[in-house]
C-alpha atoms as a PDB file:
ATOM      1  CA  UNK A   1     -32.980 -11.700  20.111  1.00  0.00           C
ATOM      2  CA  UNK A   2     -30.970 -14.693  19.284  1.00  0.00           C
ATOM      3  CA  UNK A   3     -27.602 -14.686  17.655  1.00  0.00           C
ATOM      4  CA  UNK A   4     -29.079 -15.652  14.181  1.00  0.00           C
ATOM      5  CA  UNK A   5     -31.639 -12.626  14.360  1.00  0.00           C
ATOM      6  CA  UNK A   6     -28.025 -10.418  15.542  1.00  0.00           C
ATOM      7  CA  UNK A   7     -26.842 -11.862  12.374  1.00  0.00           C
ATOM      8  CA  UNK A   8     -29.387 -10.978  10.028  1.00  0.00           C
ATOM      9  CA  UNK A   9     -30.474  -8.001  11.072  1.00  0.00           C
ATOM     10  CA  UNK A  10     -26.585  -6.628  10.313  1.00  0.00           C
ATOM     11  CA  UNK A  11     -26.302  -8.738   7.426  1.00  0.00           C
ATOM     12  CA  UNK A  12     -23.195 -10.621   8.867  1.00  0.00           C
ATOM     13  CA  UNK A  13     -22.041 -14.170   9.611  1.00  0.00           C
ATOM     14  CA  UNK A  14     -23.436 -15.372  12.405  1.00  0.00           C
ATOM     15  CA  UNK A  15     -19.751 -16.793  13.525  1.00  0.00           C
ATOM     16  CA  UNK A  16     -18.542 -12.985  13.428  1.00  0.00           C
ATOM     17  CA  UNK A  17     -21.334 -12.199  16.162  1.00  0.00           C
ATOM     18  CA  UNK A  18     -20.551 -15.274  17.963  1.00  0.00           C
ATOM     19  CA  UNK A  19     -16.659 -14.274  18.565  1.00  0.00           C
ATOM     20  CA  UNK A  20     -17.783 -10.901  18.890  1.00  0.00           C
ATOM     21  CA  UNK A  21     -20.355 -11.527  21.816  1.00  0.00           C
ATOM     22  CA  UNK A  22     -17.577 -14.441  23.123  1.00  0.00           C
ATOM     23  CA  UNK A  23     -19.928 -17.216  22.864  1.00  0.00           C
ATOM     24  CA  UNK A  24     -18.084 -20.262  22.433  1.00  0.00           C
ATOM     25  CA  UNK A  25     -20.477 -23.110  22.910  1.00  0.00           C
ATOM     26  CA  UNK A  26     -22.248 -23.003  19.196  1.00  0.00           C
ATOM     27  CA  UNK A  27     -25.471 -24.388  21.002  1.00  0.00           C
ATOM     28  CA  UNK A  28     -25.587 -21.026  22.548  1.00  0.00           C
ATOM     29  CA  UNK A  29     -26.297 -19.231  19.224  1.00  0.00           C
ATOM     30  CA  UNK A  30     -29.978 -20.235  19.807  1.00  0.00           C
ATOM     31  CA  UNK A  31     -30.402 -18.474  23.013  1.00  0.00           C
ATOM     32  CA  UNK A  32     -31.204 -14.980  23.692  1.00  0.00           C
ATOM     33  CA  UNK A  33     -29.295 -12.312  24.833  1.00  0.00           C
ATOM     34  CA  UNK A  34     -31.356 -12.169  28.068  1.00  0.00           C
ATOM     35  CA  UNK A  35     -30.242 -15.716  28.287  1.00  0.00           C
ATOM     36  CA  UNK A  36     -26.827 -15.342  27.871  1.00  0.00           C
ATOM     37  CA  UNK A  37     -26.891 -12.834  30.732  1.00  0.00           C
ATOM     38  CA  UNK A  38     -25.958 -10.146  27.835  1.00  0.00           C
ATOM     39  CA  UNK A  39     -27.563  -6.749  27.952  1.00  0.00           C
ATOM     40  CA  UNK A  40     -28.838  -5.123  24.409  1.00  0.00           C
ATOM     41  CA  UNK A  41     -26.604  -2.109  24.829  1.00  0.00           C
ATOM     42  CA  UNK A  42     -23.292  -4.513  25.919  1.00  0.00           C
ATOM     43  CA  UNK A  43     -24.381  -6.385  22.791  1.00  0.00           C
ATOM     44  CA  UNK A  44     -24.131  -3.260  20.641  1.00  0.00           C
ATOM     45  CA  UNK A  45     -21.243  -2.075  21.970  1.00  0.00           C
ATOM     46  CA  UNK A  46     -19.227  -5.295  20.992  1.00  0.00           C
ATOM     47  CA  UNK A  47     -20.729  -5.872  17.742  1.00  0.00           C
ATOM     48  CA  UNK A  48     -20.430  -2.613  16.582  1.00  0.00           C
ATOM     49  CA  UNK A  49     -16.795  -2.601  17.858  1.00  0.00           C
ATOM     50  CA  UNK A  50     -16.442  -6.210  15.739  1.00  0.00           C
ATOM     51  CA  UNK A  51     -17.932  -4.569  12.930  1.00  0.00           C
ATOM     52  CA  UNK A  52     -15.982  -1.365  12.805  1.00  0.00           C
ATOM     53  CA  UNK A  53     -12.570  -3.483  12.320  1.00  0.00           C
ATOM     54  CA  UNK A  54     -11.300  -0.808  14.949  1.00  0.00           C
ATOM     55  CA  UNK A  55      -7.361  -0.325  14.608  1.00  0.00           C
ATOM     56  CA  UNK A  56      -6.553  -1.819  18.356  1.00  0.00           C
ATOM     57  CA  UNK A  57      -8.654  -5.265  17.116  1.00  0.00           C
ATOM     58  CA  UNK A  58      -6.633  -5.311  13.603  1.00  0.00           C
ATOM     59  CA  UNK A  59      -3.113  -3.965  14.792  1.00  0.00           C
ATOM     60  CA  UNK A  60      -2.553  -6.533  17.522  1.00  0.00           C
ATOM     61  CA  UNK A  61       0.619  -5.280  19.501  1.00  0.00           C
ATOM     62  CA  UNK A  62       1.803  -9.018  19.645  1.00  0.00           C
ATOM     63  CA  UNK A  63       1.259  -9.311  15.770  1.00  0.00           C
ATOM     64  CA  UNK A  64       2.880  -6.072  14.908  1.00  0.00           C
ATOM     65  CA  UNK A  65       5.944  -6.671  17.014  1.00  0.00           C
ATOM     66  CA  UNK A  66       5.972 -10.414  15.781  1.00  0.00           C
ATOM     67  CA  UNK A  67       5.611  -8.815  12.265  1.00  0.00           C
ATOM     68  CA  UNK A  68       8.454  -6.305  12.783  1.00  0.00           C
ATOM     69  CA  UNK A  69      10.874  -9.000  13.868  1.00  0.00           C
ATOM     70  CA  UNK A  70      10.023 -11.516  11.174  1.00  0.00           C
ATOM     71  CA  UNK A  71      10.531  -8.803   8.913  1.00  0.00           C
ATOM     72  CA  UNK A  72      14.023  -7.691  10.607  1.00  0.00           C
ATOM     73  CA  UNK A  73      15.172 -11.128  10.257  1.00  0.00           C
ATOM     74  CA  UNK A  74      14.424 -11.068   6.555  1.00  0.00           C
ATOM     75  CA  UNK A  75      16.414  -7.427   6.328  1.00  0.00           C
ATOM     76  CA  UNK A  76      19.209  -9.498   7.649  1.00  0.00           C
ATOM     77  CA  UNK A  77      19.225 -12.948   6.022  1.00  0.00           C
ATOM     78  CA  UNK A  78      16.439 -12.561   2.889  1.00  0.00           C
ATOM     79  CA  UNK A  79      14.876 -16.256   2.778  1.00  0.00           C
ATOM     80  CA  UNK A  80      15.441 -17.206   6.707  1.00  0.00           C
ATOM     81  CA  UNK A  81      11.734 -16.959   7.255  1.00  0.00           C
ATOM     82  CA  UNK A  82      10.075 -18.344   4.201  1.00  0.00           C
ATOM     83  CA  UNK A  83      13.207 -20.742   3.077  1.00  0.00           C
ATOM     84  CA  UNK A  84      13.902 -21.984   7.031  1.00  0.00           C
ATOM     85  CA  UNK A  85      11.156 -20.999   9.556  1.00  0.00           C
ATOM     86  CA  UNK A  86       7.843 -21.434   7.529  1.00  0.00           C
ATOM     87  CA  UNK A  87       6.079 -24.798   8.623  1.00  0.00           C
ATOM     88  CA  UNK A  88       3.860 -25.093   5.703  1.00  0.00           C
ATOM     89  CA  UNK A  89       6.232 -24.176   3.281  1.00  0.00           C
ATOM     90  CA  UNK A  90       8.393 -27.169   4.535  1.00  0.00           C
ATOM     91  CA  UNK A  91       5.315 -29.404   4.318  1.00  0.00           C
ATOM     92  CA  UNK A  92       4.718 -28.431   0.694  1.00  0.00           C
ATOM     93  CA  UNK A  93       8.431 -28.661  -0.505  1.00  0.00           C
ATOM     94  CA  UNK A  94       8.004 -32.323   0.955  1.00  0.00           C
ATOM     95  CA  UNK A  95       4.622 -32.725  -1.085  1.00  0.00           C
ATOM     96  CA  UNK A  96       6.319 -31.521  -4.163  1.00  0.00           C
ATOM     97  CA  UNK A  97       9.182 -33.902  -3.493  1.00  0.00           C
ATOM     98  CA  UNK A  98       7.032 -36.914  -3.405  1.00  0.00           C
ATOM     99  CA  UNK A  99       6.532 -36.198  -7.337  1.00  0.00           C
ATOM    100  CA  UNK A 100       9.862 -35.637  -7.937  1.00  0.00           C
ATOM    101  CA  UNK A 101      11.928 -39.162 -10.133  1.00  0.00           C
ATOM    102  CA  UNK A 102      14.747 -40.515  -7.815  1.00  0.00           C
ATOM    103  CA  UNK A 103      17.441 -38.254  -9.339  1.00  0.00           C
ATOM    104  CA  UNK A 104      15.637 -34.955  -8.053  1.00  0.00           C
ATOM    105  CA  UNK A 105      15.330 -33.668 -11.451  1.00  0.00           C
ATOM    106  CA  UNK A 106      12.170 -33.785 -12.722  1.00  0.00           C
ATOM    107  CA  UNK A 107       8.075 -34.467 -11.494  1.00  0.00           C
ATOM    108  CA  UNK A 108       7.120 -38.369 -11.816  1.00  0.00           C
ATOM    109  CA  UNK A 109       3.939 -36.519 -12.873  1.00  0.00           C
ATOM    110  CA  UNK A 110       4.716 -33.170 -15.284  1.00  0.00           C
ATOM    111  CA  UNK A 111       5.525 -30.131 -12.143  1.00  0.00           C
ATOM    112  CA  UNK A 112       4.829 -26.760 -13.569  1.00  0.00           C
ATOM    113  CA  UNK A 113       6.871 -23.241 -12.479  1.00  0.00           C
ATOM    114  CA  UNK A 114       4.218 -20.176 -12.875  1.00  0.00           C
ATOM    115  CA  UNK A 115       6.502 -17.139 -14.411  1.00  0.00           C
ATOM    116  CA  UNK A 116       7.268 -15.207 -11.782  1.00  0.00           C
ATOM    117  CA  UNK A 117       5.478 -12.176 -12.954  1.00  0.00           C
ATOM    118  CA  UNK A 118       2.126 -13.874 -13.201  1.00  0.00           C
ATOM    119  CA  UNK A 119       2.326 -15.185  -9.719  1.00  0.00           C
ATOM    120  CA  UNK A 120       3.536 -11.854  -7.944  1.00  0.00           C
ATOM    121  CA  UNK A 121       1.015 -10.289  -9.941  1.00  0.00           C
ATOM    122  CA  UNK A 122      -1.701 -12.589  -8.372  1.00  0.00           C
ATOM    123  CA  UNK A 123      -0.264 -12.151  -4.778  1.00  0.00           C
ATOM    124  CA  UNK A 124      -0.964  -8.481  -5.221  1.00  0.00           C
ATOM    125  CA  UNK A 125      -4.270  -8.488  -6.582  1.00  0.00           C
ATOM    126  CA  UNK A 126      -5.054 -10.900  -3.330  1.00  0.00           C
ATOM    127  CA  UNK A 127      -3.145  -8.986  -1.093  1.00  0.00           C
ATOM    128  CA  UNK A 128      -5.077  -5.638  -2.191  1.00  0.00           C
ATOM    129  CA  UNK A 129      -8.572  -7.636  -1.939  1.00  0.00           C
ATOM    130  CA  UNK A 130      -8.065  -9.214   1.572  1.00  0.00           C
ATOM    131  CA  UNK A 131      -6.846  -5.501   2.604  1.00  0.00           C
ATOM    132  CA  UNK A 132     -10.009  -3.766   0.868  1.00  0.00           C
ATOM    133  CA  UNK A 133     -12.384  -6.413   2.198  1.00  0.00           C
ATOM    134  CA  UNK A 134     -11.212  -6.429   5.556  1.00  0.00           C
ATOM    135  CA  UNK A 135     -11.815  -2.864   5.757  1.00  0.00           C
ATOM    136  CA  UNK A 136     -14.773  -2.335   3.930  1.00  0.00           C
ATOM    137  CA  UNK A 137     -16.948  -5.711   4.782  1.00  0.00           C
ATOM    138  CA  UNK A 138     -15.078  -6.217   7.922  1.00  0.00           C
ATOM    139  CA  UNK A 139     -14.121  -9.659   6.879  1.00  0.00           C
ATOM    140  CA  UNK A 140     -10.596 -11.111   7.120  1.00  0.00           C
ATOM    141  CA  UNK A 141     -10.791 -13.671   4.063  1.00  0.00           C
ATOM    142  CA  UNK A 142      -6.665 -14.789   4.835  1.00  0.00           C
ATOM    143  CA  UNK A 143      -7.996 -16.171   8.495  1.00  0.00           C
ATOM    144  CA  UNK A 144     -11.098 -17.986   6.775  1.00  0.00           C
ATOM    145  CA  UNK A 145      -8.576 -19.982   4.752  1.00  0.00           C
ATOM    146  CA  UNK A 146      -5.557 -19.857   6.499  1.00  0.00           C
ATOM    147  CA  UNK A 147      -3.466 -22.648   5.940  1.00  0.00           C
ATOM    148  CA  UNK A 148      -1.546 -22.806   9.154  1.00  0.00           C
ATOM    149  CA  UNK A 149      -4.746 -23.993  10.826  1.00  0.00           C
ATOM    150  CA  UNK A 150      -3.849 -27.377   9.714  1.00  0.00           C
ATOM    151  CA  UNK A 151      -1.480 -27.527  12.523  1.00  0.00           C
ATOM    152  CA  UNK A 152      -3.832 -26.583  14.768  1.00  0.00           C
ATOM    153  CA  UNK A 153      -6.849 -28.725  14.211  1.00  0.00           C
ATOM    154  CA  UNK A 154      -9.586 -27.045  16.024  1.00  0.00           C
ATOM    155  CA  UNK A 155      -9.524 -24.251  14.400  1.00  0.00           C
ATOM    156  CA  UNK A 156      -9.718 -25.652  10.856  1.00  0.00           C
ATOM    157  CA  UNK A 157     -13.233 -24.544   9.416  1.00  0.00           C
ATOM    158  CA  UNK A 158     -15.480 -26.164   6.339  1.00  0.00           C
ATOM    159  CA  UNK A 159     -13.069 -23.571   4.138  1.00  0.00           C
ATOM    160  CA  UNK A 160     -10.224 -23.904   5.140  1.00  0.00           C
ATOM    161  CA  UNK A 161     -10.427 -27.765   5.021  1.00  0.00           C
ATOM    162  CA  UNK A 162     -10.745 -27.344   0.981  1.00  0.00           C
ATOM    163  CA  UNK A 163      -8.613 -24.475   0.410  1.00  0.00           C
ATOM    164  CA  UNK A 164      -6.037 -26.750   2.268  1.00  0.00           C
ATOM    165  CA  UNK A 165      -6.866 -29.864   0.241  1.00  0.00           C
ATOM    166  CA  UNK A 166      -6.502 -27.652  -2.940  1.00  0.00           C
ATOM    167  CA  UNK A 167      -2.992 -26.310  -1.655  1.00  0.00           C
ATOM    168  CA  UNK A 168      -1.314 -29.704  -1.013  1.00  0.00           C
ATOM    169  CA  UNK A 169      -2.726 -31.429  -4.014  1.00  0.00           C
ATOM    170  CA  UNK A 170      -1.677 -28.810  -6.283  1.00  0.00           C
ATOM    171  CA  UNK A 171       2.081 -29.067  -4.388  1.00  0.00           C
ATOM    172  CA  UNK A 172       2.577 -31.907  -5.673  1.00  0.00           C
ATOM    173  CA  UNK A 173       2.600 -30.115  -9.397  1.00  0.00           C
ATOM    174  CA  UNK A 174       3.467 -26.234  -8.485  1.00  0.00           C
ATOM    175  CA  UNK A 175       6.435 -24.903  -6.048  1.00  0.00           C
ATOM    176  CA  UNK A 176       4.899 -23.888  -2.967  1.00  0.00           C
ATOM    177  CA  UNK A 177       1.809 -22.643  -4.236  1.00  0.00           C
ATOM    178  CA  UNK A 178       0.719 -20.720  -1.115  1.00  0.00           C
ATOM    179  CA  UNK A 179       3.977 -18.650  -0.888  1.00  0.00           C
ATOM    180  CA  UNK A 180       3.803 -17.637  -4.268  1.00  0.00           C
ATOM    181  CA  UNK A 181       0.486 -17.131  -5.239  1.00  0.00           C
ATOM    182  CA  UNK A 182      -1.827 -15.817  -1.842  1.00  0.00           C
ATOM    183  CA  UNK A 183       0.936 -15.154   0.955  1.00  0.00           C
ATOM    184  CA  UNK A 184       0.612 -12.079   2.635  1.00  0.00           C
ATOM    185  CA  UNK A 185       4.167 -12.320   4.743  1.00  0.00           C
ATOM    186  CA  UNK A 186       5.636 -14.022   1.412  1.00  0.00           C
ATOM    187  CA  UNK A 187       4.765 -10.439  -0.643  1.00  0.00           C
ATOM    188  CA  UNK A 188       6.130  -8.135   2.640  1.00  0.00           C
ATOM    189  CA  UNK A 189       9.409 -10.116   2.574  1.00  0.00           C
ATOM    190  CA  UNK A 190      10.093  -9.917  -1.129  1.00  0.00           C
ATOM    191  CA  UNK A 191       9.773  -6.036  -0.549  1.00  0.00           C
ATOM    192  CA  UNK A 192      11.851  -6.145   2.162  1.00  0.00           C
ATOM    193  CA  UNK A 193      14.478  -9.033   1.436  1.00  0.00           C
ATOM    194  CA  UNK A 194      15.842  -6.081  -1.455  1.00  0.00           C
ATOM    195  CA  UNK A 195      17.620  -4.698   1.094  1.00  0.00           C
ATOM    196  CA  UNK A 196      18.549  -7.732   2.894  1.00  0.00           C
ATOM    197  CA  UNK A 197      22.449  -8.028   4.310  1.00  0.00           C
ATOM    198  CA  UNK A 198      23.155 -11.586   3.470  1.00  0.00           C
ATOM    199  CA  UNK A 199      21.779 -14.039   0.513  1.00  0.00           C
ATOM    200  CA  UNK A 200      21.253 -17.585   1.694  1.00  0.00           C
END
């Protein structure tokens, strides 16, 4: 039984088996589990673990605690994270400068600023579809596209190329476009920055 067969037979991407079995060479996919030195039942176990989403896979302690502080920061100063600390935010706001006339006052090319209620809006619905999917389908659709990958090359994927490309272009013409339309973070620490202790 080779990964593809794995694959099919639970009607999953065969990259989901892959990382669940730890196979990291992709010509390995066409192999067996015998193979692979991987029994059937060790097999099981880890897909079915992969597939269940269990809570100790999702709730990373590193990423909770890295979480909690980020969001302790932004309880003390409300836009130190997104405003200072976010790499691709700074890369955008440089995009979006490029198209911006020497006097800083208006886009070369016409810049548009979505109403803030439309783009919260949209952040929501995402926010509430990447949650529902991840638990339901088992699928984490923010790490398909993530757009922090393009500072870490090897990771970037087919998707996440495009949804990249798509990002920066359209920086040059909306605000940070990531942040305010599909951030998960970004939507956490406008909830939280309410209560924030300073405004900088």
């Amino acid at each position: 039984m080779t990964i593809a067969t794995i694959a099919n037979k639970n009607n999953q991407q065969e990259e989901l088996i892959q990382n669940a079995l730890k196979i990291k060479d992709s010509s390995s996919k066409e192999k067996t589990l015998k193979e692979l030195g991987i029994s059937e039942k060790d097999a099981s176990s880890k897909i079915q673990k992969a597939l269940n989403f269990k809570a100790e896979e999702i709730l990373f302690p590193p990423r909770i605690i890295a979480l909690l502080v980020f969001l302790g920061i932004v309880l003390a100063a409300n836009k130190f994270i997104c405003g200072w600390a976010c790499q691709f935010g700074t890369l955008k706001d440089f995009i979006f400068r490029l198209n911006r006339d020497s006097k800083d006052k208006e886009g070369i090319f016409k810049q548009y600023k979505i109403p803030f209620y439309i783009s919260n809006t949209i952040r929501i619905v995402f926010f509430i579809l990447f949650t529902f999917i991840a638990f339901v389908w088992s699928f984490d659709i923010v790490e398909a596209i993530n757009p922090f990958t393009i500072f870490k090359p090897a990771a970037l994927t087919s998707i996440s190329i495009v949804f990249i490309f798509l990002l920066l272009v359209s920086s040059l013409f909306i605000y940070r476009p990531w942040c305010h339309l599909f951030c998960p973070f970004g939507l956490l620490g406008w909830i939280v920055k309410k209560c924030s202790r300073y405004k900088i």
